[in-house]
C-alpha atoms as a PDB file:
ATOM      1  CA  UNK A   1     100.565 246.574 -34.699  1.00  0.00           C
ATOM      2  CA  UNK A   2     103.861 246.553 -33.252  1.00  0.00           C
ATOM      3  CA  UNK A   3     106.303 244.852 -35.413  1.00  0.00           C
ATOM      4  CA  UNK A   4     108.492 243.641 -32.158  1.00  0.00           C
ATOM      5  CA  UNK A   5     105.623 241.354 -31.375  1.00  0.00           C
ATOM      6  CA  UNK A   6     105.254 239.963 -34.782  1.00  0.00           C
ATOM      7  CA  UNK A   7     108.668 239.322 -35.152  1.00  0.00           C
ATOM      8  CA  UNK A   8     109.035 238.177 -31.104  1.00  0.00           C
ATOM      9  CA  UNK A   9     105.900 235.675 -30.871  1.00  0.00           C
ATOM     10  CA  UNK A  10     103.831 236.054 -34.254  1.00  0.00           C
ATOM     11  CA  UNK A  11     101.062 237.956 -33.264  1.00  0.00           C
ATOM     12  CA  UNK A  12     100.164 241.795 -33.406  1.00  0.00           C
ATOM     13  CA  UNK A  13     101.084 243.766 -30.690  1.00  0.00           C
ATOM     14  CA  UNK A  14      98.718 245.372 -27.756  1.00  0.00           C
ATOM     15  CA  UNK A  15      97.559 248.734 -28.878  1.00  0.00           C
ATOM     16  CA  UNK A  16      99.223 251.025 -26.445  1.00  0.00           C
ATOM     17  CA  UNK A  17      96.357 254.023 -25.508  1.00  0.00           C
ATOM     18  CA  UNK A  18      99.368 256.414 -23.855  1.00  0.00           C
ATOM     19  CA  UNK A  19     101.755 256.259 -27.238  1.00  0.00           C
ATOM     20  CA  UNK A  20     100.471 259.179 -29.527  1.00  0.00           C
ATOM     21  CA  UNK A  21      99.435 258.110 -33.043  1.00  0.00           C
ATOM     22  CA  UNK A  22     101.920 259.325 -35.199  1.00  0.00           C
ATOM     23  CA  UNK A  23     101.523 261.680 -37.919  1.00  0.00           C
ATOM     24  CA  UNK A  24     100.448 259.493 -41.094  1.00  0.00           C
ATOM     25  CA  UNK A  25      97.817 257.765 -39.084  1.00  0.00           C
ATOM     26  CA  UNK A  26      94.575 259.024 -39.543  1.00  0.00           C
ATOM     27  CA  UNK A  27      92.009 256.768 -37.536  1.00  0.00           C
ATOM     28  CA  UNK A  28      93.963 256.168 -34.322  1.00  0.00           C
ATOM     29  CA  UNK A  29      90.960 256.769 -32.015  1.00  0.00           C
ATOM     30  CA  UNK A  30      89.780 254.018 -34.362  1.00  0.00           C
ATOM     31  CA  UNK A  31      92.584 251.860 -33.175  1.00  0.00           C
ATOM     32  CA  UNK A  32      92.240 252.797 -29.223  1.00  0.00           C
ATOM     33  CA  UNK A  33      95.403 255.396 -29.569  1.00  0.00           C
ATOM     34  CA  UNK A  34      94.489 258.401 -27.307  1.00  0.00           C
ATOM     35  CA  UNK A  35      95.055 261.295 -30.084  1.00  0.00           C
ATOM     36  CA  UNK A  36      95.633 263.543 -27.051  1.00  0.00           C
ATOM     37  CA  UNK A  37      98.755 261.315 -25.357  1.00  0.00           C
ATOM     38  CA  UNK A  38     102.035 263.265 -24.237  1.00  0.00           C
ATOM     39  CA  UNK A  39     103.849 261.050 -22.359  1.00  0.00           C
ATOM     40  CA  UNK A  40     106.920 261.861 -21.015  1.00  0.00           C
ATOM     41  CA  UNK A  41     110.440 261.770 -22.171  1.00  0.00           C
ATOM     42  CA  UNK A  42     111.357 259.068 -19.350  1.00  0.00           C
ATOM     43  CA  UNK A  43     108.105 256.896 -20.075  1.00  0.00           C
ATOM     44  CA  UNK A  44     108.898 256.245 -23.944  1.00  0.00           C
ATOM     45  CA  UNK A  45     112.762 255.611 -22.712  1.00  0.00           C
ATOM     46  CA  UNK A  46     111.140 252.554 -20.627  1.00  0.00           C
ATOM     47  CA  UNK A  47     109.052 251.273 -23.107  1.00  0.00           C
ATOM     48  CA  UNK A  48     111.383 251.414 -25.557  1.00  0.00           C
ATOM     49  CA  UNK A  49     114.176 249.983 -23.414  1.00  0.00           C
ATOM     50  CA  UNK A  50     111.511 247.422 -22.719  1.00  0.00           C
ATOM     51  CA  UNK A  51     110.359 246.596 -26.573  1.00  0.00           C
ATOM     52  CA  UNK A  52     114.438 246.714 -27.400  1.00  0.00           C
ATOM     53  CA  UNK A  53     115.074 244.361 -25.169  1.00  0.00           C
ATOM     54  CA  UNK A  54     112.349 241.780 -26.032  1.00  0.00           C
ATOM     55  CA  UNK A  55     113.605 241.893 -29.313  1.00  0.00           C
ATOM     56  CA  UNK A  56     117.142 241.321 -28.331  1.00  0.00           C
ATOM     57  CA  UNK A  57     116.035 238.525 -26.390  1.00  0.00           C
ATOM     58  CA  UNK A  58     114.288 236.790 -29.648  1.00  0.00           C
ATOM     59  CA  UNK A  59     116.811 237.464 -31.657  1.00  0.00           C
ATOM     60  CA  UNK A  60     119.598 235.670 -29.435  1.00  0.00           C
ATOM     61  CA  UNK A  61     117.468 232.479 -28.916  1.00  0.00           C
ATOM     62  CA  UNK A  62     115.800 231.850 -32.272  1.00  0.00           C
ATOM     63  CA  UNK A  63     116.902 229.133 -34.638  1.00  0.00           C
ATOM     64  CA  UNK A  64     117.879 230.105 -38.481  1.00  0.00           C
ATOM     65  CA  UNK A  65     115.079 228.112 -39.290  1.00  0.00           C
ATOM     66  CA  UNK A  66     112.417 229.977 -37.516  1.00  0.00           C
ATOM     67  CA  UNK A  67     112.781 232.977 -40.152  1.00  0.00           C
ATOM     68  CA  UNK A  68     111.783 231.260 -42.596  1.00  0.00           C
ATOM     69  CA  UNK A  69     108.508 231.101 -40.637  1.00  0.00           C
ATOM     70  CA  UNK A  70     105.365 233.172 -42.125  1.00  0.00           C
ATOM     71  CA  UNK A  71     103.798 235.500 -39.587  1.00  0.00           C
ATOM     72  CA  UNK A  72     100.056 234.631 -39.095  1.00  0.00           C
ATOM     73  CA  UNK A  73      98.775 237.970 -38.005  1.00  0.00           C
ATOM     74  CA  UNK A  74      99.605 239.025 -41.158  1.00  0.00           C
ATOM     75  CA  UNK A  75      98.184 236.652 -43.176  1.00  0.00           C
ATOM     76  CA  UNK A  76     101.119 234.995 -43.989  1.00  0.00           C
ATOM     77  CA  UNK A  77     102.278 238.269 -45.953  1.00  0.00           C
ATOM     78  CA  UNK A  78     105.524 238.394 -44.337  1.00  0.00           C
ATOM     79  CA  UNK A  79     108.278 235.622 -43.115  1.00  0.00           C
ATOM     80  CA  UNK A  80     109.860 236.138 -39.254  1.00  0.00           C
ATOM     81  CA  UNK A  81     113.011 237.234 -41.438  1.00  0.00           C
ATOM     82  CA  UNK A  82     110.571 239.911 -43.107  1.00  0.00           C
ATOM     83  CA  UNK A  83     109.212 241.237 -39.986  1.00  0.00           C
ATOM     84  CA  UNK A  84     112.944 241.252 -38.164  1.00  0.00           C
ATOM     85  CA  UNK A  85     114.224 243.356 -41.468  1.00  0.00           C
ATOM     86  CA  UNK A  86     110.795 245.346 -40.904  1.00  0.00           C
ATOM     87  CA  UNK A  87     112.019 246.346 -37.095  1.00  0.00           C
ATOM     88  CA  UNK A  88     115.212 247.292 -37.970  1.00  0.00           C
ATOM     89  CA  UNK A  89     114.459 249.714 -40.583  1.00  0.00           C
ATOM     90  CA  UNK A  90     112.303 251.297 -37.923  1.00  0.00           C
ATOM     91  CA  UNK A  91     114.906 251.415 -36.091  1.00  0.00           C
ATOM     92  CA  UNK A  92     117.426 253.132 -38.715  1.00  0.00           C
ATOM     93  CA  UNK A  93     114.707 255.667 -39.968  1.00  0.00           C
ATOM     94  CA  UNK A  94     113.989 256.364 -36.087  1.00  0.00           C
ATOM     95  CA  UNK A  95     117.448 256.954 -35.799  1.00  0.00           C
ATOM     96  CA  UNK A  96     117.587 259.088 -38.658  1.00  0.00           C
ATOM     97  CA  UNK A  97     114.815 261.468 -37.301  1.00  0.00           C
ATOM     98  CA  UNK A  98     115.913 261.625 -34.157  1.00  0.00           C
ATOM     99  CA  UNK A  99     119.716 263.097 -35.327  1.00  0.00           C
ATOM    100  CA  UNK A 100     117.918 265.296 -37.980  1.00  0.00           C
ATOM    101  CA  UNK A 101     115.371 267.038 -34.967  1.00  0.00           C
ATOM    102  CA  UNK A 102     118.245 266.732 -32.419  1.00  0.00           C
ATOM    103  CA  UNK A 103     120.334 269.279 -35.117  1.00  0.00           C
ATOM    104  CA  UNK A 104     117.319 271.381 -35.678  1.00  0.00           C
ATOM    105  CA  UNK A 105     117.608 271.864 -31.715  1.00  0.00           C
ATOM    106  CA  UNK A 106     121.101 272.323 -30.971  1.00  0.00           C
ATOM    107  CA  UNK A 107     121.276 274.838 -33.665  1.00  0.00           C
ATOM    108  CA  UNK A 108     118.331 276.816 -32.348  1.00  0.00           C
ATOM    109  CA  UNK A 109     120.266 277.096 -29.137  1.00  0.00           C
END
């Protein structure tokens, strides 16, 4: 489920077959992920570009009230404010492993 399309219309994303499952998910044939995926470097750039940009896009034109909102593909388990605060942290940890792997490469040379 991609939290960007929680957070951006309140229902779960489209399971993308071309994004690899990542490493903690253990049925994503299950979930139509194609275990053998290796897109390139310029393809998850796009689609990223794309997703951050949706997002932007929700976040300038919603109303303070909206977050307050509960998100029905998730059973009402999270508000719009939850799932925004859900997509951001994504967003720091990605950041995070990205700077940790780009070190690992720089000092291998």
């Amino acid at each position: 489920m991609s939290s960007a399309n929680v957070v951006r219309e309140g229902r779960p994303g489209a399971v993308r077959p071309d994004r690899p499952a990542p490493h903690f998910v253990t049925n994503g044939a299950e979930l139509g992920l194609d275990l053998d995926a290796h897109p390139s470097s310029d393809a998850v750039l796009t689609a990223r570009d794309r997703a951050n940009n949706r997002v932007r896009t929700f976040l300038a034109g919603i109303d303070p009230s909206d977050l307050e909102r509960a998100c029905a593909p998730l059973g009402g388990e999270f508000s719009v404010l939850g799932a925004v605060q859900n997509v951001i942290f994504e967003e720091w940890a990605h950041h995070e492993y990205v700077v940790r792997d780009l070190a690992v490469l720089e000092r291998a040379g």
